[in-house]
C-alpha atoms as a PDB file:
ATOM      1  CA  UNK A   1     -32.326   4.678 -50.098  1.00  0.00           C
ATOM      2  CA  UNK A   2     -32.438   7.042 -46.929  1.00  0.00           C
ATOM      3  CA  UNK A   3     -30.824   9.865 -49.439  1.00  0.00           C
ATOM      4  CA  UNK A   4     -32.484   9.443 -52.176  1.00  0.00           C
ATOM      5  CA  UNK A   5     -36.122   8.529 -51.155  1.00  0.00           C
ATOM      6  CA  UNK A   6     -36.412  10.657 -48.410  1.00  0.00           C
ATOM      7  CA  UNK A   7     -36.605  14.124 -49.671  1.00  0.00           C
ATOM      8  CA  UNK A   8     -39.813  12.600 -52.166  1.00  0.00           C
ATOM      9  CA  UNK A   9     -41.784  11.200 -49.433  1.00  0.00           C
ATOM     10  CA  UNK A  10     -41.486  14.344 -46.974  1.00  0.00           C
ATOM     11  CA  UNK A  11     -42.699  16.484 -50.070  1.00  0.00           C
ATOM     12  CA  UNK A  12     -45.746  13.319 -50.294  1.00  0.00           C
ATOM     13  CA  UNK A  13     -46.698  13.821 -46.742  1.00  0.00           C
ATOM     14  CA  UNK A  14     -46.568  17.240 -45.730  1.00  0.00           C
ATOM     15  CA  UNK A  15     -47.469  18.905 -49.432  1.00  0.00           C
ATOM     16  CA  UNK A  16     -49.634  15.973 -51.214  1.00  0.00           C
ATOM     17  CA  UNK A  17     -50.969  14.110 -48.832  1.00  0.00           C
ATOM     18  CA  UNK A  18     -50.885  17.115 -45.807  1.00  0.00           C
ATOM     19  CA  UNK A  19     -50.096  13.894 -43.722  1.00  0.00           C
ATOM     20  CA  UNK A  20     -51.889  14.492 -40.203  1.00  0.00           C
ATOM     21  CA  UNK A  21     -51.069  11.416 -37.437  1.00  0.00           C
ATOM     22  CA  UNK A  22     -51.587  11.867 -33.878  1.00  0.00           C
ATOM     23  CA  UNK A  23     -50.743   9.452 -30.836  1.00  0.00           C
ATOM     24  CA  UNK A  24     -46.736   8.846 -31.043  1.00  0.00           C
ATOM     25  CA  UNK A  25     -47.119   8.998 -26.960  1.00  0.00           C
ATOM     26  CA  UNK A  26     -49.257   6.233 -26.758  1.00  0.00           C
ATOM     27  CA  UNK A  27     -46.729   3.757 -28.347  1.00  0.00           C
ATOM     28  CA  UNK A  28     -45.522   1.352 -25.884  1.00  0.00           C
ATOM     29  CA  UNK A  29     -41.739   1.606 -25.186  1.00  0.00           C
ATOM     30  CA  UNK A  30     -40.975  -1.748 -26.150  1.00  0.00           C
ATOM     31  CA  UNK A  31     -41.788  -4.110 -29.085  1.00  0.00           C
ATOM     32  CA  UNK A  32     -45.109  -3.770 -30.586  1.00  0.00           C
ATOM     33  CA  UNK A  33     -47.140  -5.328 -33.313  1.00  0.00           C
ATOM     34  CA  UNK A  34     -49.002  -2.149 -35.021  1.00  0.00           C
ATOM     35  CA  UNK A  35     -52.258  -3.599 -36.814  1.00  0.00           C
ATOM     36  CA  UNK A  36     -54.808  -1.088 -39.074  1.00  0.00           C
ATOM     37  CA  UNK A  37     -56.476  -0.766 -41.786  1.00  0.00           C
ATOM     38  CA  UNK A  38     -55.309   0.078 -45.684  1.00  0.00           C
ATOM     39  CA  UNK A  39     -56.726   1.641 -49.071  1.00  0.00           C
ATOM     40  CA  UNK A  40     -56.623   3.220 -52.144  1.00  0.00           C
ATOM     41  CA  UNK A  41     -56.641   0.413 -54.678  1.00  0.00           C
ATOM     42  CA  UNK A  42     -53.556  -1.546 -55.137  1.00  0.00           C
ATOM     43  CA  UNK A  43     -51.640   1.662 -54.015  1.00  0.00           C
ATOM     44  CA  UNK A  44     -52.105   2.181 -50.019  1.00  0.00           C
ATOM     45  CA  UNK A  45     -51.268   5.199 -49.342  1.00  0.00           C
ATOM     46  CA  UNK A  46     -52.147   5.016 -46.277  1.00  0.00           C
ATOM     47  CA  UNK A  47     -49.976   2.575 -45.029  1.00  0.00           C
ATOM     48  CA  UNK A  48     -47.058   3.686 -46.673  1.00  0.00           C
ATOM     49  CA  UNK A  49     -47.745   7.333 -45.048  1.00  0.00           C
ATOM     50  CA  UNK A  50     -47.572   5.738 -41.939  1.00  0.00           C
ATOM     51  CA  UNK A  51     -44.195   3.887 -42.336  1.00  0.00           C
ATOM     52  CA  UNK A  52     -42.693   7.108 -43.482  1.00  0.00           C
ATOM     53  CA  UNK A  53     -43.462   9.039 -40.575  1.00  0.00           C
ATOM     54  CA  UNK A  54     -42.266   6.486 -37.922  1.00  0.00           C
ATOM     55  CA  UNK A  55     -39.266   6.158 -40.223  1.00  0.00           C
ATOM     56  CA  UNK A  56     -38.889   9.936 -39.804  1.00  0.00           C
ATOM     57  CA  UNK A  57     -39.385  10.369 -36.446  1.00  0.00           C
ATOM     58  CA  UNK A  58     -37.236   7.718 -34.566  1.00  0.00           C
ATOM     59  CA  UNK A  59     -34.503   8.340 -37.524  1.00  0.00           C
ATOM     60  CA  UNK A  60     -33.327   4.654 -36.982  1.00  0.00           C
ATOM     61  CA  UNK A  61     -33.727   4.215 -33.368  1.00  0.00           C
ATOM     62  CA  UNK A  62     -36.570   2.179 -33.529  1.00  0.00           C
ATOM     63  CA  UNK A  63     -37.257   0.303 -36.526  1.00  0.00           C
ATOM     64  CA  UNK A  64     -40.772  -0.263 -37.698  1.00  0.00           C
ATOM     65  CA  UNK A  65     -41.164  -3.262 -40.750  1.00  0.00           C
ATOM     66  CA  UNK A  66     -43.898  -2.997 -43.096  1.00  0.00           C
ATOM     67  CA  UNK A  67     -45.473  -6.283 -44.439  1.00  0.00           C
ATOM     68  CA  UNK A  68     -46.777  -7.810 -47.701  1.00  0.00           C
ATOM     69  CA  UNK A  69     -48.230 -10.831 -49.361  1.00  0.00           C
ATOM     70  CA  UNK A  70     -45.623 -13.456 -50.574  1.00  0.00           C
ATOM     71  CA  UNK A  71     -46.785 -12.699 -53.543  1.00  0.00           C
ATOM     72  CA  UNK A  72     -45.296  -9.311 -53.959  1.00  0.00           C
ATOM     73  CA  UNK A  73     -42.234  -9.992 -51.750  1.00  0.00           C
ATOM     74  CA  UNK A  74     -41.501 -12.960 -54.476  1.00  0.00           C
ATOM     75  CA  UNK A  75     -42.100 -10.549 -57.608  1.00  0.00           C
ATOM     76  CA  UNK A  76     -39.475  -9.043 -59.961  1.00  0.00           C
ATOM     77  CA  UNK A  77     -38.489  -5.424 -59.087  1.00  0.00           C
ATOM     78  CA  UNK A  78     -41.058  -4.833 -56.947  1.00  0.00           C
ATOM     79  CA  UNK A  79     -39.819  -7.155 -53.961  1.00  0.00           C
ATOM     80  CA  UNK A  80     -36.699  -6.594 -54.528  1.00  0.00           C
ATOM     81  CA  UNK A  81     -37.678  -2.521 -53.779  1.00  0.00           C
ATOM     82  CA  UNK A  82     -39.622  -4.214 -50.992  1.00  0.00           C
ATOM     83  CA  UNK A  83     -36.898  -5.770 -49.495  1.00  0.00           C
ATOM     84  CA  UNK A  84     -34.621  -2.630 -49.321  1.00  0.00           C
ATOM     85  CA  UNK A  85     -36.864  -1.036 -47.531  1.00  0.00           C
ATOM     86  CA  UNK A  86     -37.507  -3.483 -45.284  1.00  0.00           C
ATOM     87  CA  UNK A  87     -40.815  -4.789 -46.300  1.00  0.00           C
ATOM     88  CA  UNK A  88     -41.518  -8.369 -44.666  1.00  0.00           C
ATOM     89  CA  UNK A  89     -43.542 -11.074 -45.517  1.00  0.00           C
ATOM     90  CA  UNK A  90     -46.784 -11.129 -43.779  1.00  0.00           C
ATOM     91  CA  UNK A  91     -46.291 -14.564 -42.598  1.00  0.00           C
ATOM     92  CA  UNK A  92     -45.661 -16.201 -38.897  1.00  0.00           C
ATOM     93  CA  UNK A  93     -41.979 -17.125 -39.316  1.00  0.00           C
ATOM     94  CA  UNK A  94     -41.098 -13.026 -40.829  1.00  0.00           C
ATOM     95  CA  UNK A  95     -42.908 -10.949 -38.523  1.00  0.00           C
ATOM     96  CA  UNK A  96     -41.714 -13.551 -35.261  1.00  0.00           C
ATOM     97  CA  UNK A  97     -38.035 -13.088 -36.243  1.00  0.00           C
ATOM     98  CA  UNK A  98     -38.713  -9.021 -36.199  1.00  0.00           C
ATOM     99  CA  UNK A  99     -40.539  -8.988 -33.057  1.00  0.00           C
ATOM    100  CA  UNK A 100     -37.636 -11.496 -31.989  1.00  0.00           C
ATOM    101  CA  UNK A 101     -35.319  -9.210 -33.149  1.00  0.00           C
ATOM    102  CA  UNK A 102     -36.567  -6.257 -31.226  1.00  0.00           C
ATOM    103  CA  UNK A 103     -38.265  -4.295 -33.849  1.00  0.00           C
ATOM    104  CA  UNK A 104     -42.010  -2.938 -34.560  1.00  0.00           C
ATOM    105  CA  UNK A 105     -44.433  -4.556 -36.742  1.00  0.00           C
ATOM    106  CA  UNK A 106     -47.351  -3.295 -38.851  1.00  0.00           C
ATOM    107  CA  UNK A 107     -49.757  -5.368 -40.415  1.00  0.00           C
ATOM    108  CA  UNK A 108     -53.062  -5.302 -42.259  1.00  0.00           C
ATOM    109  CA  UNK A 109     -55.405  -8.435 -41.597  1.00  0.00           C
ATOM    110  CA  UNK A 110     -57.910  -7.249 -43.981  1.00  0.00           C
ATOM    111  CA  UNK A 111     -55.382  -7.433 -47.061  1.00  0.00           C
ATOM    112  CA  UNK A 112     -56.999  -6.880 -50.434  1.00  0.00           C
ATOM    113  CA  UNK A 113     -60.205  -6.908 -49.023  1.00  0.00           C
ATOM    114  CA  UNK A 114     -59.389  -4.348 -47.276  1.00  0.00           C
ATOM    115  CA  UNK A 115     -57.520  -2.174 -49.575  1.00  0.00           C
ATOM    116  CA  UNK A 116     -60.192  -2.517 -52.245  1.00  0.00           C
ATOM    117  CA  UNK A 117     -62.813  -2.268 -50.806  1.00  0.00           C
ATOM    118  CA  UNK A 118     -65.910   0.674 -52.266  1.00  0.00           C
ATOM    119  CA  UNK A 119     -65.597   3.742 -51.819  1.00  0.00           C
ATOM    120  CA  UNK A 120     -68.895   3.848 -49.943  1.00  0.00           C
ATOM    121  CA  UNK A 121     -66.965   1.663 -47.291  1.00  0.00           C
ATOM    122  CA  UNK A 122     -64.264   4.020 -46.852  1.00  0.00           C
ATOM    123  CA  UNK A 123     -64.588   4.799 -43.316  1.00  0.00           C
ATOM    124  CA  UNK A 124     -65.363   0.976 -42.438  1.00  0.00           C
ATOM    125  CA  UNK A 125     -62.617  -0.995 -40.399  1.00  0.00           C
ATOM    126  CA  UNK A 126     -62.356  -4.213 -42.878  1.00  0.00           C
ATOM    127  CA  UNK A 127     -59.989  -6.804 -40.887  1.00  0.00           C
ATOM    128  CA  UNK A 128     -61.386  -9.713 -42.762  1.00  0.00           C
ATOM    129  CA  UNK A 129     -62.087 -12.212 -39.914  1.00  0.00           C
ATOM    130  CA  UNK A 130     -58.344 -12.768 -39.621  1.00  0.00           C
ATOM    131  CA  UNK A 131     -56.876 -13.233 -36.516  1.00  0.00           C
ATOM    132  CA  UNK A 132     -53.936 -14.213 -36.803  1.00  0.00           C
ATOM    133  CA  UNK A 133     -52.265 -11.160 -35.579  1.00  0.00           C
ATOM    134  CA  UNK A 134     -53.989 -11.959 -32.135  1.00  0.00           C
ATOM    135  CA  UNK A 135     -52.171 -15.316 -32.062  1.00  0.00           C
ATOM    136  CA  UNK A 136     -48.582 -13.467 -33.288  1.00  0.00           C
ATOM    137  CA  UNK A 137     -48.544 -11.225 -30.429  1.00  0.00           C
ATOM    138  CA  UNK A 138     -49.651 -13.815 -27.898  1.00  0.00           C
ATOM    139  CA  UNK A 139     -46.573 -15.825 -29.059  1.00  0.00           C
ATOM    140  CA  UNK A 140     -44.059 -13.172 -29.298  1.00  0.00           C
ATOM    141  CA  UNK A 141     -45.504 -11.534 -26.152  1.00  0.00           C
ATOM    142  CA  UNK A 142     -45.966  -7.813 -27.366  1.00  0.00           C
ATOM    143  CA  UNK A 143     -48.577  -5.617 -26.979  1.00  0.00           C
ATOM    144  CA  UNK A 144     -51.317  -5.149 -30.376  1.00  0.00           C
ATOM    145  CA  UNK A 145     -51.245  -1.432 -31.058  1.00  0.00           C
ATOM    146  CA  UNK A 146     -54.027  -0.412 -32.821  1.00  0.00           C
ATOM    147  CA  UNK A 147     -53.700   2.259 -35.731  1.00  0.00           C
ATOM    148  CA  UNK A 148     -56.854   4.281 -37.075  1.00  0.00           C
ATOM    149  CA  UNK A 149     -56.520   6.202 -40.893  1.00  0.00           C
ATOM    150  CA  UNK A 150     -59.021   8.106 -43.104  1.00  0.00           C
ATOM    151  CA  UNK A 151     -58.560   9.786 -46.773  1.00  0.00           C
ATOM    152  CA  UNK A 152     -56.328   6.886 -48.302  1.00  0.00           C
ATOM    153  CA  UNK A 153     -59.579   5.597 -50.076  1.00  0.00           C
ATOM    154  CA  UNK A 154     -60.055   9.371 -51.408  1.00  0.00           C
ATOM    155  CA  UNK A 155     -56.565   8.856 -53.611  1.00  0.00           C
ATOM    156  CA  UNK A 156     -58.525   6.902 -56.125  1.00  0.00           C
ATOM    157  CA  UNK A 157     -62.444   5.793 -56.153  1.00  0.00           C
ATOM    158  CA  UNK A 158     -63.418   2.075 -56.243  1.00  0.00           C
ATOM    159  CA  UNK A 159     -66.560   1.833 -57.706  1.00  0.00           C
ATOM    160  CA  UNK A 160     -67.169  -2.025 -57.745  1.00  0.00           C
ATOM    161  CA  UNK A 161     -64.602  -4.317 -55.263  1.00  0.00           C
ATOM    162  CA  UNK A 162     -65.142  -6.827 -58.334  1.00  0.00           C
ATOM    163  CA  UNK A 163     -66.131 -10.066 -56.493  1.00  0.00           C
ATOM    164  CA  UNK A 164     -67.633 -11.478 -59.358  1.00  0.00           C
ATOM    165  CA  UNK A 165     -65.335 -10.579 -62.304  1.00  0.00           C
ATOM    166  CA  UNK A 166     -62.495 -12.048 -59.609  1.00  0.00           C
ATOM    167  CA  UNK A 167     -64.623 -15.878 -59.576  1.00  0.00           C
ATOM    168  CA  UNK A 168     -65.074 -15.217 -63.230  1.00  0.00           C
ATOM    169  CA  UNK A 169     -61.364 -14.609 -64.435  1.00  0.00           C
ATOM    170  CA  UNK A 170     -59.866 -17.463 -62.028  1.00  0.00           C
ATOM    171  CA  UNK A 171     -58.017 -14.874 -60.256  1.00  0.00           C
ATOM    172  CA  UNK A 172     -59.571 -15.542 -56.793  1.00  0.00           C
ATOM    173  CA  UNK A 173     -57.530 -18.834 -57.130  1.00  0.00           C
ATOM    174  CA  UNK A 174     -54.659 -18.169 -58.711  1.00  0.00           C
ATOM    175  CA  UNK A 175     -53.722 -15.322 -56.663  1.00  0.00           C
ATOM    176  CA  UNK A 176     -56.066 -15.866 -53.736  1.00  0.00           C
ATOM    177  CA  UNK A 177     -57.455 -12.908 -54.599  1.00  0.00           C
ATOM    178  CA  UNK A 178     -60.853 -12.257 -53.864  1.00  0.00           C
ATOM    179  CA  UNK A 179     -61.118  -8.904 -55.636  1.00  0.00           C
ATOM    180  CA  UNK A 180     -60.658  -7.707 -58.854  1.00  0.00           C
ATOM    181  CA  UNK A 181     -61.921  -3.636 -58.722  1.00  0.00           C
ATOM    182  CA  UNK A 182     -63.042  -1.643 -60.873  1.00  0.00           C
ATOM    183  CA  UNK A 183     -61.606   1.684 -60.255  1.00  0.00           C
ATOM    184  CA  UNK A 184     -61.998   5.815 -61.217  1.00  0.00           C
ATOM    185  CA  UNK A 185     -59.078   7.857 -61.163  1.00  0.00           C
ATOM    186  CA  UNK A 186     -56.123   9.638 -62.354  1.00  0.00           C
ATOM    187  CA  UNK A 187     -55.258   9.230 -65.584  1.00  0.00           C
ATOM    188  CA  UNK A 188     -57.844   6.620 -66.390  1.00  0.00           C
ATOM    189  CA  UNK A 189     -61.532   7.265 -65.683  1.00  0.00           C
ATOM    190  CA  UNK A 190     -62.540   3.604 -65.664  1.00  0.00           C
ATOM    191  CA  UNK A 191     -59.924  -0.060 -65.291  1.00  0.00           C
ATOM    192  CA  UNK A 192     -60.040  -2.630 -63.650  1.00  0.00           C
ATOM    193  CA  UNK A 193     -56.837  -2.797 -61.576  1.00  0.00           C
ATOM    194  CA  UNK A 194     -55.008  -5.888 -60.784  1.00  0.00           C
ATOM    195  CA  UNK A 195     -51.455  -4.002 -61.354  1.00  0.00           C
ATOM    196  CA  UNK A 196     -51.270  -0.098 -60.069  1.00  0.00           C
ATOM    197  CA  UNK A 197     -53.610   1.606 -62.504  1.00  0.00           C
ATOM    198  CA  UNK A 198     -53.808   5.100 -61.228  1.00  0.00           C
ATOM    199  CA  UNK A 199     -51.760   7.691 -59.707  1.00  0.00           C
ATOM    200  CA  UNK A 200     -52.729   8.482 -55.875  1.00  0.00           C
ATOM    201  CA  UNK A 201     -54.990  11.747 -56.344  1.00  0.00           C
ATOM    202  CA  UNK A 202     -53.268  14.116 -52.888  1.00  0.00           C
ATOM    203  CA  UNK A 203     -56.079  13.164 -50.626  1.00  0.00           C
ATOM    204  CA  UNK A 204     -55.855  14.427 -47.381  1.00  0.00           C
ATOM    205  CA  UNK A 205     -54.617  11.508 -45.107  1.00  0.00           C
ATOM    206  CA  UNK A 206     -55.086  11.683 -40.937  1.00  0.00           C
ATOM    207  CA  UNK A 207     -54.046   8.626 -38.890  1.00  0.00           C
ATOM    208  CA  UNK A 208     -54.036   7.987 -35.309  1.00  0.00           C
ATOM    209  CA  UNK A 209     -52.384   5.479 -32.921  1.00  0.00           C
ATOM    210  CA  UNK A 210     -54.585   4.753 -30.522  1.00  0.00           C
ATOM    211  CA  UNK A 211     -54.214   3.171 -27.019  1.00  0.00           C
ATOM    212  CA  UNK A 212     -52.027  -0.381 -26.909  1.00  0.00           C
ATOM    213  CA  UNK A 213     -54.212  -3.668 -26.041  1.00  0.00           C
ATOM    214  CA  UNK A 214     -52.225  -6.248 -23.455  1.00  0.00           C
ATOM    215  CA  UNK A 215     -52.458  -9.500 -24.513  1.00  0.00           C
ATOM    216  CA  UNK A 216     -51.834 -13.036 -22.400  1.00  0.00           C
ATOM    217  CA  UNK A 217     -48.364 -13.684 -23.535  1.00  0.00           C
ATOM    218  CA  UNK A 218     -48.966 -17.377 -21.991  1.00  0.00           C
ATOM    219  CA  UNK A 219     -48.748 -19.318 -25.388  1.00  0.00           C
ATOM    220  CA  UNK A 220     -51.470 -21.514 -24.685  1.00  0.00           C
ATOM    221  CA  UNK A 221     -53.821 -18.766 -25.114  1.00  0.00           C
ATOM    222  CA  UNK A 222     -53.045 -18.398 -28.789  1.00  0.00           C
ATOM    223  CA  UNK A 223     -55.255 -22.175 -29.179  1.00  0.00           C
ATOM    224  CA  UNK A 224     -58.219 -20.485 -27.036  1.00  0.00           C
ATOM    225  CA  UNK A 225     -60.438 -19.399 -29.525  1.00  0.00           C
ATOM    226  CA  UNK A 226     -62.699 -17.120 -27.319  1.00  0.00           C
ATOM    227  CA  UNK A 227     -60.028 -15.210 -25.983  1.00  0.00           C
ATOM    228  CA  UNK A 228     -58.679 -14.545 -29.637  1.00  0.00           C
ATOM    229  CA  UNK A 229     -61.597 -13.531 -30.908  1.00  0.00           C
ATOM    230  CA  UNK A 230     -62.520 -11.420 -27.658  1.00  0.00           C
ATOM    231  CA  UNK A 231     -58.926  -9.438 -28.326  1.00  0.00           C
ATOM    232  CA  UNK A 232     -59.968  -9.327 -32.220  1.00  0.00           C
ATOM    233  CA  UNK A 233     -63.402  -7.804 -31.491  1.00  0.00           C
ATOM    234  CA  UNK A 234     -61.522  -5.185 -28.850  1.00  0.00           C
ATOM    235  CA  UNK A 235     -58.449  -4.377 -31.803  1.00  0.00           C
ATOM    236  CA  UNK A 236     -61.419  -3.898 -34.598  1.00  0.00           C
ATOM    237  CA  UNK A 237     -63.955  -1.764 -32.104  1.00  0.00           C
ATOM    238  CA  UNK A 238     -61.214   0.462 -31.702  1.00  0.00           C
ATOM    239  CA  UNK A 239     -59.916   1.283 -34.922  1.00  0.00           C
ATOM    240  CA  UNK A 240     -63.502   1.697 -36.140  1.00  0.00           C
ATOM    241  CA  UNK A 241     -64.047   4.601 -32.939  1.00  0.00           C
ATOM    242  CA  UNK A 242     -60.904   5.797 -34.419  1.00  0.00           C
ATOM    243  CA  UNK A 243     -62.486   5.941 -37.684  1.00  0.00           C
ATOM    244  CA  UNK A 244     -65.286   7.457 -36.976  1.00  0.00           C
ATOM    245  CA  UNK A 245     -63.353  10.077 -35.022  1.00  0.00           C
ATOM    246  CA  UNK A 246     -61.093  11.526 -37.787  1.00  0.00           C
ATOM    247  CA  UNK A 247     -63.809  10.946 -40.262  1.00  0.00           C
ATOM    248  CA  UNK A 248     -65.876  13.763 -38.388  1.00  0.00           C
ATOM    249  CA  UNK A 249     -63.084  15.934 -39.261  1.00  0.00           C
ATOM    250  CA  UNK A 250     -63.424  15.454 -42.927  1.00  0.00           C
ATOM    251  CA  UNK A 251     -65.415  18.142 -44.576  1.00  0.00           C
ATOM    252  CA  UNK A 252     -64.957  17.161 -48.276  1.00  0.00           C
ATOM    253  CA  UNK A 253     -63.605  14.145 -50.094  1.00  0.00           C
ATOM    254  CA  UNK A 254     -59.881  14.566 -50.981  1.00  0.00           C
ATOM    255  CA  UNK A 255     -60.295  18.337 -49.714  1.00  0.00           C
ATOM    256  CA  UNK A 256     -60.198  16.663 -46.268  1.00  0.00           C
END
């Protein structure tokens, strides 16, 4: 995978993408569950930008696992690429044996929300209310390190995040998916995109990891529902300053 995927993705980030990400020195040097936001439709760019770089900077010395809904992990072709590239499932019992195992985590609370959200809320931090990730690194004992991105929602525009259509259709309960967007981009002008319906316009991406948050690692605190949602509030605050920060860089959508 290393030989033949590798070449692709450093032409994606430094010629497509002109991949900018600041902050390697703040990384902790031990263990760390990585938490940020995502976009771009059903195609985060974004996030798989960032798992790239690490990938290409520690060159297997320190292994970062992305994570994805159970849904995709458990789908034809597509989890099975996943899995190669070790993708885990976003769930308690996958990212605990990583961080068990001695290896770096990245997840993205606000899930589809998140990813499809409007284009007008492209600079917005969208973590959904879900804290789970506070509870994970309580448990495991590492340190939340939160990760700031701008220009993946530039790689295709979400006009509508399709709340409505999604209650309509059934999907919100079939898949638990509480989107169903309708989407402008490359090479269709207008769909609505379940499945990957566009290909990634080369948005200028920046990303920044910003300073790691301590957390209690006494396990009791994972049940103490102020403290959790004191750390939440702290993890969102900052990736929205982040945010803010490298959107004041951007002069022009997908231009960067």
């Amino acid at each position: 995978m290393r030989l033949l995927q590798r070449p692709i993705w450093d032409v994606l980030c430094d010629r497509y993408f002109r991949l900018e990400i600041d902050g390697w020195e703040r990384l902790p040097n031990e263990p760390s569950l990585l938490v940020g936001v995502h976009s771009g439709g059903s195609l985060t760019m974004d996030a798989w930008t960032l798992v790239h770089a690490w990938h290409r900077r520690f060159e297997g010395k320190r292994i970062l696992h992305g994570t994805a809904h159970d849904v995709l992990m458990a789908a034809p072709l597509i989890g099975d690429y996943f899995k190669a590239v070790g993708v885990i499932p976003a769930s308690r019992h996958g990212v605990s044996a990583a961080l068990g195992a001695g290896r770096d985590v990245v997840v993205w609370p606000g899930g589809e929300q998140d990813a499809m959200r409007s284009w007008s809320k492209r600079d917005k931090a969208v973590l959904a209310g879900r804290k789970g990730f506070v509870r994970q690194a309580i448990r495991s004992g590492v340190p939340i390190v939160p990760v700031a991105t701008i220009g993946g929602h530039d790689t295709v525009f979400v006009l509508s995040e399709g709340r409505a259509l999604a209650r309509w259709s059934g999907l919100s309960k079939r898949l638990r998916g509480a989107t169903m967007p309708i989407i402008s981009g490359f090479p269709f002008p207008l769909a609505i995109e379940i499945l990957p319906m566009h290909i990634p316009l080369p948005a200028k991406i920046r990303t920044e990891i910003l300073d790691p948050i301590t957390v209690d690692s006494d396990p009791e605190r994972a049940n103490d529902a102020e403290y959790v949602d004191a750390i939440y509030q702290q993890v969102e605050a900052a990736i929205q300053a982040g945010m803010d920060r490298l959107a004041r860089r951007r002069r022009f959508p997908i231009f960067g």
